[in-house]
PDB file of N, CA and C in Angstrom:
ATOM      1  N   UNK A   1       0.842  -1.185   0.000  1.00  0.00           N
ATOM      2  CA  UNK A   1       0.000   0.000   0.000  1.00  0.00           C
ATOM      3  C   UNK A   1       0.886   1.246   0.000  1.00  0.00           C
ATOM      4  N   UNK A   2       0.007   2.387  -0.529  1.00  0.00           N
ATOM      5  CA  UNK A   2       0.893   3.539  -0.627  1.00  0.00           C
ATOM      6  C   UNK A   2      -0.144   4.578  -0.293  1.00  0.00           C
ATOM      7  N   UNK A   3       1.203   5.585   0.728  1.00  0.00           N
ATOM      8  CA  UNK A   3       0.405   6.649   1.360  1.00  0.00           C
ATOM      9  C   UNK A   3       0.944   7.744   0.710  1.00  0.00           C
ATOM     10  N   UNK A   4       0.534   8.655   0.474  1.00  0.00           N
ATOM     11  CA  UNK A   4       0.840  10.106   0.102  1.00  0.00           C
ATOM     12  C   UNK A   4       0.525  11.212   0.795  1.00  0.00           C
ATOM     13  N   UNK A   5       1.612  12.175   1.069  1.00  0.00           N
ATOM     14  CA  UNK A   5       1.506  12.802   1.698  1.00  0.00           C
ATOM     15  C   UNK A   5       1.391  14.335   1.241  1.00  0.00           C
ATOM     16  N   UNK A   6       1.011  15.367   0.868  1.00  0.00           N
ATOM     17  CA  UNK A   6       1.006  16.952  -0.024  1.00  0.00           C
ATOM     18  C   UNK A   6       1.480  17.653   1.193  1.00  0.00           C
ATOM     19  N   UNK A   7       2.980  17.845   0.867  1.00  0.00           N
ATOM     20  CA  UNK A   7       3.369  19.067   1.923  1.00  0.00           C
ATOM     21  C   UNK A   7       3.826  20.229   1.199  1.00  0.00           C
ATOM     22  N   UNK A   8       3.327  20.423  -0.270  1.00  0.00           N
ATOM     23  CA  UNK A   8       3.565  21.291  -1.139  1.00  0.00           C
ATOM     24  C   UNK A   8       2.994  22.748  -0.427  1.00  0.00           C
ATOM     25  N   UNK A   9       4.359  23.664  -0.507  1.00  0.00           N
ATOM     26  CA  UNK A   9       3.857  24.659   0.596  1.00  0.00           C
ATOM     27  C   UNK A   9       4.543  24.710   1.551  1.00  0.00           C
ATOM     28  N   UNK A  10       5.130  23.833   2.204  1.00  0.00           N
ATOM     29  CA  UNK A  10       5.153  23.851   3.861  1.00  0.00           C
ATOM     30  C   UNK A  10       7.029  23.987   3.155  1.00  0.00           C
ATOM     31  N   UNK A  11       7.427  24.898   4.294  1.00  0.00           N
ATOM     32  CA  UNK A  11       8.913  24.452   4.510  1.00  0.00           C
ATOM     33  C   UNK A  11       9.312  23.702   5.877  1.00  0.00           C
ATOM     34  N   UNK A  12      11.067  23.769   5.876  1.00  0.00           N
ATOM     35  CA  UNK A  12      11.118  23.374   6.716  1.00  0.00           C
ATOM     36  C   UNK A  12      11.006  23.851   8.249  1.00  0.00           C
ATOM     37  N   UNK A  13      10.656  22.978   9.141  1.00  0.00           N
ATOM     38  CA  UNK A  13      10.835  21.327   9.358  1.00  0.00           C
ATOM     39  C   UNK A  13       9.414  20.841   8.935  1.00  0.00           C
ATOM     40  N   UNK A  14       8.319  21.252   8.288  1.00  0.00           N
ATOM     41  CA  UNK A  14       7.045  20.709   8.814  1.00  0.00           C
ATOM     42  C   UNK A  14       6.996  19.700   7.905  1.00  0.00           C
ATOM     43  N   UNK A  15       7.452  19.273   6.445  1.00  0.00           N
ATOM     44  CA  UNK A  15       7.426  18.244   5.398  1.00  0.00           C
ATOM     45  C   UNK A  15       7.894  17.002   6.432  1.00  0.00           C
ATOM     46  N   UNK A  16       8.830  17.590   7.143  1.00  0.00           N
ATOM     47  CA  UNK A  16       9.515  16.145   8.094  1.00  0.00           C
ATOM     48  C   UNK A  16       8.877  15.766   9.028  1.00  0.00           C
ATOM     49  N   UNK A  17       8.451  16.659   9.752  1.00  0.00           N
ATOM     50  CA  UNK A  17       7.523  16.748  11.114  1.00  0.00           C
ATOM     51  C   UNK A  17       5.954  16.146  10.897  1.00  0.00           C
ATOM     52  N   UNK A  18       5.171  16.473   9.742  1.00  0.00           N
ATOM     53  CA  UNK A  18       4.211  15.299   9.392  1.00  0.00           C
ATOM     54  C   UNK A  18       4.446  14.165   8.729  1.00  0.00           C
ATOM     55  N   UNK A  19       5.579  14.095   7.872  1.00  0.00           N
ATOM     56  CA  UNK A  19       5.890  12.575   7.601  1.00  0.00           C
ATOM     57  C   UNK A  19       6.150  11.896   8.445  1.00  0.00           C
ATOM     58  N   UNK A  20       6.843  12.173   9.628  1.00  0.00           N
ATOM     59  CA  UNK A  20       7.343  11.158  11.091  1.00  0.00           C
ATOM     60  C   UNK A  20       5.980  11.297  11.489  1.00  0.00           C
ATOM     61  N   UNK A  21       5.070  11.671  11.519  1.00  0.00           N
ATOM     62  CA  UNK A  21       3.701  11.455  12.028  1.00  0.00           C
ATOM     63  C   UNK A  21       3.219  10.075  11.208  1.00  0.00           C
ATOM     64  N   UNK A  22       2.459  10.731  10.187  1.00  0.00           N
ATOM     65  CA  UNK A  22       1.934   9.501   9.023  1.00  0.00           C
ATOM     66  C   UNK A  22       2.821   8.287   8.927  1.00  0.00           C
ATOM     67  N   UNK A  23       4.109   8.615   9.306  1.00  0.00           N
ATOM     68  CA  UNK A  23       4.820   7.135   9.002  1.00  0.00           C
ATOM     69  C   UNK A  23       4.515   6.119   9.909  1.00  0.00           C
ATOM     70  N   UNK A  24       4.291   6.875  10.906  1.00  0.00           N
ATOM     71  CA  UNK A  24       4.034   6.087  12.868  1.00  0.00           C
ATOM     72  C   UNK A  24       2.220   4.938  11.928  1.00  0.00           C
ATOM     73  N   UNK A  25       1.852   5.858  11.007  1.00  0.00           N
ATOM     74  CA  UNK A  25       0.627   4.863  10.779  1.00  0.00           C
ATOM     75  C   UNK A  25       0.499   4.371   9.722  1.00  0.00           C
ATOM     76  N   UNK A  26       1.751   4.068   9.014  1.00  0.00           N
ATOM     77  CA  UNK A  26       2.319   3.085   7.828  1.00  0.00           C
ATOM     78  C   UNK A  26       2.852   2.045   7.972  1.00  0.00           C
ATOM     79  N   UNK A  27       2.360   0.817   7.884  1.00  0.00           N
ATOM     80  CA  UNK A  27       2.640  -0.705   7.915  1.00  0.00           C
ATOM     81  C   UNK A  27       4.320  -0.973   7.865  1.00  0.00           C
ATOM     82  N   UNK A  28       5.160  -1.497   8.563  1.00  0.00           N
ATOM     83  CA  UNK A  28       6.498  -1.556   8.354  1.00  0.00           C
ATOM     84  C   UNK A  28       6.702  -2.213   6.287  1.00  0.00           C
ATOM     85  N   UNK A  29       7.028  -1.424   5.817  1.00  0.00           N
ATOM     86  CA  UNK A  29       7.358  -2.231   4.493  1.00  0.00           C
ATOM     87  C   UNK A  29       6.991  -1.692   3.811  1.00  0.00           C
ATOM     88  N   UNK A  30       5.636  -0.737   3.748  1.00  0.00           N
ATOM     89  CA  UNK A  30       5.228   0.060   3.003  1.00  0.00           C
ATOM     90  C   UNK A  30       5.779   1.350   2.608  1.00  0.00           C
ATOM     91  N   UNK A  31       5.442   2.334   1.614  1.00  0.00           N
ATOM     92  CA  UNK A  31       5.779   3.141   0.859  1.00  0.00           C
ATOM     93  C   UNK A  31       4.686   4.660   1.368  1.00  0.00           C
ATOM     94  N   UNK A  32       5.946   5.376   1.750  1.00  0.00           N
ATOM     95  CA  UNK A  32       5.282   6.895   2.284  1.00  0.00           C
ATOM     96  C   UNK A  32       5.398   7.614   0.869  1.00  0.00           C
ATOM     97  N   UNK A  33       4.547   8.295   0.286  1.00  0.00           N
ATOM     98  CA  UNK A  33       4.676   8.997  -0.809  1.00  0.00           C
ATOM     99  C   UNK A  33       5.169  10.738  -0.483  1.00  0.00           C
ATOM    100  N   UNK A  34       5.860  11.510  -0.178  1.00  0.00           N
ATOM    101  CA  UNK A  34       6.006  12.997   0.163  1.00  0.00           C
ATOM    102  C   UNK A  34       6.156  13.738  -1.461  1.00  0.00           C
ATOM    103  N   UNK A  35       5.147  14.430  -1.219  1.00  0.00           N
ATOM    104  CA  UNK A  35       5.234  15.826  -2.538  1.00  0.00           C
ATOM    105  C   UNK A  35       5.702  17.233  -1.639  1.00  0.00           C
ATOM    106  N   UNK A  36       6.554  17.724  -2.094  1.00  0.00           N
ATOM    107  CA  UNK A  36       7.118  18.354  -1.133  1.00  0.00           C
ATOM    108  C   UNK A  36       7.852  20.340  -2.524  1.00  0.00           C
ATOM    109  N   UNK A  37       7.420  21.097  -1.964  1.00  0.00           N
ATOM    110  CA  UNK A  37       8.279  21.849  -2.657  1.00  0.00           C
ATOM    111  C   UNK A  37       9.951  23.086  -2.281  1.00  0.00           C
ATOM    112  N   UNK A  38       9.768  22.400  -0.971  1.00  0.00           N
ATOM    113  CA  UNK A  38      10.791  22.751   0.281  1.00  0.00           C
ATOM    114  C   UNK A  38      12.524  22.048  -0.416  1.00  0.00           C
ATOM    115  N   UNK A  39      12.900  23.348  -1.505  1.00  0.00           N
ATOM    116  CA  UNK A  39      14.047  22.919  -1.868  1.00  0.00           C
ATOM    117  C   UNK A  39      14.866  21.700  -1.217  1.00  0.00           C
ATOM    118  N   UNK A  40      14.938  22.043   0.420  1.00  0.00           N
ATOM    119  CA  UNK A  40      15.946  21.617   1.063  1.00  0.00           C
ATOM    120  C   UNK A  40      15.315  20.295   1.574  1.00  0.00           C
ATOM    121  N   UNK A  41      14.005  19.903   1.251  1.00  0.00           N
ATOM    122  CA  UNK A  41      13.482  18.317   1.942  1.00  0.00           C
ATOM    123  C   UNK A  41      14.651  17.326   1.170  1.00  0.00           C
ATOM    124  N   UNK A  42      14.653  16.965  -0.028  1.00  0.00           N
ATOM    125  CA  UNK A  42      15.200  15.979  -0.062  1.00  0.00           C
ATOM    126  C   UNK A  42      16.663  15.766   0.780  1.00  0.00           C
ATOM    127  N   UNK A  43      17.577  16.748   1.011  1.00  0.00           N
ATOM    128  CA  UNK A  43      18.424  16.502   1.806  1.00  0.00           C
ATOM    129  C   UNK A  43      17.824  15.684   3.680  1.00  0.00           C
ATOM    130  N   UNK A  44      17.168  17.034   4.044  1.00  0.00           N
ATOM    131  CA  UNK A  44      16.604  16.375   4.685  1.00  0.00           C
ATOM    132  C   UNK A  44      15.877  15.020   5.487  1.00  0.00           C
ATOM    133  N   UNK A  45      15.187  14.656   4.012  1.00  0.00           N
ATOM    134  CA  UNK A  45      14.636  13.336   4.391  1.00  0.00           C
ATOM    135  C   UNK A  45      15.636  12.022   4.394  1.00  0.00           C
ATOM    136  N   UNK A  46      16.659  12.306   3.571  1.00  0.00           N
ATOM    137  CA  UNK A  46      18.075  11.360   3.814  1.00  0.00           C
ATOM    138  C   UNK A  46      18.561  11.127   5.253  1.00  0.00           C
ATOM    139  N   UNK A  47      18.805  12.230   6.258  1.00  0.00           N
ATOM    140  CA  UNK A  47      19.108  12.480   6.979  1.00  0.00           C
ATOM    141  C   UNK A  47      17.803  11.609   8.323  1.00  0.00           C
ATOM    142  N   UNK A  48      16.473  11.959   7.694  1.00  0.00           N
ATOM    143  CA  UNK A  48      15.420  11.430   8.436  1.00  0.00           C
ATOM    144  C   UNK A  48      15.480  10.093   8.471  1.00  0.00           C
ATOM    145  N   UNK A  49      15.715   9.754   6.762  1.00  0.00           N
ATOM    146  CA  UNK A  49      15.405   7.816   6.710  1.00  0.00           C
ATOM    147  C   UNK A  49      16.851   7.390   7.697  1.00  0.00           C
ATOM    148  N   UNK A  50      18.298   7.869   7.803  1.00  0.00           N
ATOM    149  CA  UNK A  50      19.167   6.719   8.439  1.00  0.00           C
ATOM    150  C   UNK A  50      19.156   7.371   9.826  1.00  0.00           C
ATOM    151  N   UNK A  51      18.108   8.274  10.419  1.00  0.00           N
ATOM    152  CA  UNK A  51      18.067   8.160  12.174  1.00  0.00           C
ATOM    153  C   UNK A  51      17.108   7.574  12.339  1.00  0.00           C
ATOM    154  N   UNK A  52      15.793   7.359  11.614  1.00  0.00           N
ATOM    155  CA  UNK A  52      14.418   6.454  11.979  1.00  0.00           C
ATOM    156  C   UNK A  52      14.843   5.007  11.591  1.00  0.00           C
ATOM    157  N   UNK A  53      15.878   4.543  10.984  1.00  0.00           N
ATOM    158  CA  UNK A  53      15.747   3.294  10.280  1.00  0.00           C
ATOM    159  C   UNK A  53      14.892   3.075   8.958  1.00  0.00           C
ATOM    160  N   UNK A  54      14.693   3.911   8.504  1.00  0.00           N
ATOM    161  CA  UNK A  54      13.621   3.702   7.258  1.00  0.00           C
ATOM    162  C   UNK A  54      14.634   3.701   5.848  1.00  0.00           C
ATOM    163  N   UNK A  55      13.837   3.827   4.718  1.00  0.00           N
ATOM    164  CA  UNK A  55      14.552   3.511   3.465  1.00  0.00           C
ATOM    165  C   UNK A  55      14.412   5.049   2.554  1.00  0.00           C
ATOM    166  N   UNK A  56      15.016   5.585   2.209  1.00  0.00           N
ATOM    167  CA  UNK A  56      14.670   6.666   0.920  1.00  0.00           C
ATOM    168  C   UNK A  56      15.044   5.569  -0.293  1.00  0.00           C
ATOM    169  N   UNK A  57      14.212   5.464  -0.976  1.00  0.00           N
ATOM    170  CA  UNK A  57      13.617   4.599  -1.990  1.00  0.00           C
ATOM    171  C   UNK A  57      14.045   5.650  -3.135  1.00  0.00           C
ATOM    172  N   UNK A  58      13.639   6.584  -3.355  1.00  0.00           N
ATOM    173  CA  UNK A  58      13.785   7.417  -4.401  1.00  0.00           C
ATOM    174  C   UNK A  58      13.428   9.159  -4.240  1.00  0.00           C
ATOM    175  N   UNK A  59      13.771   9.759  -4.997  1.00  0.00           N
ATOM    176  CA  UNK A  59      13.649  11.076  -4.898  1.00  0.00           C
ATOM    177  C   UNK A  59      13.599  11.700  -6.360  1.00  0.00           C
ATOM    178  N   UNK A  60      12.657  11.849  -6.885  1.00  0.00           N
ATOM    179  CA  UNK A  60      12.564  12.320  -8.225  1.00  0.00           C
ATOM    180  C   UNK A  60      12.104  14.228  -8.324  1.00  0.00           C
ATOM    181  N   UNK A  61      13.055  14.930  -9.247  1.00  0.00           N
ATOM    182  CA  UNK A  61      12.797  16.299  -9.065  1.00  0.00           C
ATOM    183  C   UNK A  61      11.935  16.498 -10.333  1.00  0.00           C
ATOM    184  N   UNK A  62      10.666  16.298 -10.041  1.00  0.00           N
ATOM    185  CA  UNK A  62       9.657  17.452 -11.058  1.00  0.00           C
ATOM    186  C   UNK A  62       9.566  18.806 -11.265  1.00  0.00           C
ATOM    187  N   UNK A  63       9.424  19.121 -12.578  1.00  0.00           N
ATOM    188  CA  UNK A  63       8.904  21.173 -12.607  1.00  0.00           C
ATOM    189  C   UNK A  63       8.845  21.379 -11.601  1.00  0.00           C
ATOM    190  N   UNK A  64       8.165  21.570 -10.730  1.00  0.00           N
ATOM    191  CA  UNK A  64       7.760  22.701  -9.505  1.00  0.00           C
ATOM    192  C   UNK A  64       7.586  21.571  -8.020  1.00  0.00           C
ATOM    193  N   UNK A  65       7.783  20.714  -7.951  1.00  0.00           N
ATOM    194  CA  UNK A  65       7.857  19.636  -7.156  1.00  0.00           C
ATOM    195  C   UNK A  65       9.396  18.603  -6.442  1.00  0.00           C
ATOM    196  N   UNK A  66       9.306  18.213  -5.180  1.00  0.00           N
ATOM    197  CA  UNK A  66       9.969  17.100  -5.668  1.00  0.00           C
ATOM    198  C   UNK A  66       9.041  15.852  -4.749  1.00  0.00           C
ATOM    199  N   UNK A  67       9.261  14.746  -5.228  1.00  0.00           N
ATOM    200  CA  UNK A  67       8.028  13.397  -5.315  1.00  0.00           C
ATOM    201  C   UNK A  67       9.337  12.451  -4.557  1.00  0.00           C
ATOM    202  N   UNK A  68       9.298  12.342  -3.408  1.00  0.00           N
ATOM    203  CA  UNK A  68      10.197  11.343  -2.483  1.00  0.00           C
ATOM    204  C   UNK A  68       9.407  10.421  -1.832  1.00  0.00           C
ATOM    205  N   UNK A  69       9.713   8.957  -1.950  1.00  0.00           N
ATOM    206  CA  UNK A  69       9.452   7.540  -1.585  1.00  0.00           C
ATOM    207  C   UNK A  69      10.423   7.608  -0.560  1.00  0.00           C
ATOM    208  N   UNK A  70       9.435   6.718   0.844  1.00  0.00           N
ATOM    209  CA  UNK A  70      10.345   6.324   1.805  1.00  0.00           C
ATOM    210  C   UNK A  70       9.712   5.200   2.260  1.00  0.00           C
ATOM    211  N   UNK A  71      10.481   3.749   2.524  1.00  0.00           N
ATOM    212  CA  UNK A  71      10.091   2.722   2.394  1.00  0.00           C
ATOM    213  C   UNK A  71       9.726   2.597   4.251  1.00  0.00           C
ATOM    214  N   UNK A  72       9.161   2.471   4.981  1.00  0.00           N
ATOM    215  CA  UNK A  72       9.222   2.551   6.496  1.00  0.00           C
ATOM    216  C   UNK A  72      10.063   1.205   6.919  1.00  0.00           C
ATOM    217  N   UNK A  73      10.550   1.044   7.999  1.00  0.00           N
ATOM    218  CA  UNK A  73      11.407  -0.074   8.748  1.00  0.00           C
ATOM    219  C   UNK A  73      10.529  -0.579   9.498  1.00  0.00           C
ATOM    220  N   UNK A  74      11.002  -1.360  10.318  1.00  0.00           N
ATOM    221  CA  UNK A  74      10.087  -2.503  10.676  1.00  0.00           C
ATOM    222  C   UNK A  74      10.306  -1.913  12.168  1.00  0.00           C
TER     223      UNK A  74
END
Protein backbone atom coordinates (compact mmCIF):
# COMPACT_ATOMS: atom_id res chain seq x y z
CA UNK A 1 0.00 0.00 0.00
CA UNK A 2 0.89 3.54 -0.63
CA UNK A 3 0.40 6.65 1.36
CA UNK A 4 0.84 10.11 0.10
CA UNK A 5 1.51 12.80 1.70
CA UNK A 6 1.01 16.95 -0.02
CA UNK A 7 3.37 19.07 1.92
CA UNK A 8 3.56 21.29 -1.14
CA UNK A 9 3.86 24.66 0.60
CA UNK A 10 5.15 23.85 3.86
CA UNK A 11 8.91 24.45 4.51
CA UNK A 12 11.12 23.37 6.72
CA UNK A 13 10.84 21.33 9.36
CA UNK A 14 7.04 20.71 8.81
CA UNK A 15 7.43 18.24 5.40
CA UNK A 16 9.51 16.14 8.09
CA UNK A 17 7.52 16.75 11.11
CA UNK A 18 4.21 15.30 9.39
CA UNK A 19 5.89 12.57 7.60
CA UNK A 20 7.34 11.16 11.09
CA UNK A 21 3.70 11.46 12.03
CA UNK A 22 1.93 9.50 9.02
CA UNK A 23 4.82 7.13 9.00
CA UNK A 24 4.03 6.09 12.87
CA UNK A 25 0.63 4.86 10.78
CA UNK A 26 2.32 3.09 7.83
CA UNK A 27 2.64 -0.71 7.92
CA UNK A 28 6.50 -1.56 8.35
CA UNK A 29 7.36 -2.23 4.49
CA UNK A 30 5.23 0.06 3.00
CA UNK A 31 5.78 3.14 0.86
CA UNK A 32 5.28 6.89 2.28
CA UNK A 33 4.68 9.00 -0.81
CA UNK A 34 6.01 13.00 0.16
CA UNK A 35 5.23 15.83 -2.54
CA UNK A 36 7.12 18.35 -1.13
CA UNK A 37 8.28 21.85 -2.66
CA UNK A 38 10.79 22.75 0.28
CA UNK A 39 14.05 22.92 -1.87
CA UNK A 40 15.95 21.62 1.06
CA UNK A 41 13.48 18.32 1.94
CA UNK A 42 15.20 15.98 -0.06
CA UNK A 43 18.42 16.50 1.81
CA UNK A 44 16.60 16.37 4.69
CA UNK A 45 14.64 13.34 4.39
CA UNK A 46 18.08 11.36 3.81
CA UNK A 47 19.11 12.48 6.98
CA UNK A 48 15.42 11.43 8.44
CA UNK A 49 15.40 7.82 6.71
CA UNK A 50 19.17 6.72 8.44
CA UNK A 51 18.07 8.16 12.17
CA UNK A 52 14.42 6.45 11.98
CA UNK A 53 15.75 3.29 10.28
CA UNK A 54 13.62 3.70 7.26
CA UNK A 55 14.55 3.51 3.46
CA UNK A 56 14.67 6.67 0.92
CA UNK A 57 13.62 4.60 -1.99
CA UNK A 58 13.79 7.42 -4.40
CA UNK A 59 13.65 11.08 -4.90
CA UNK A 60 12.56 12.32 -8.22
CA UNK A 61 12.80 16.30 -9.06
CA UNK A 62 9.66 17.45 -11.06
CA UNK A 63 8.90 21.17 -12.61
CA UNK A 64 7.76 22.70 -9.51
CA UNK A 65 7.86 19.64 -7.16
CA UNK A 66 9.97 17.10 -5.67
CA UNK A 67 8.03 13.40 -5.31
CA UNK A 68 10.20 11.34 -2.48
CA UNK A 69 9.45 7.54 -1.58
CA UNK A 70 10.35 6.32 1.81
CA UNK A 71 10.09 2.72 2.39
CA UNK A 72 9.22 2.55 6.50
CA UNK A 73 11.41 -0.07 8.75
CA UNK A 74 10.09 -2.50 10.68
Amino acid sequence: MITELDARGLICPLPVLKARKILKTVEPGEILVVLTTDPGAPKDFEHFCTTTGSELVAVEHLADHARIEIRRGA
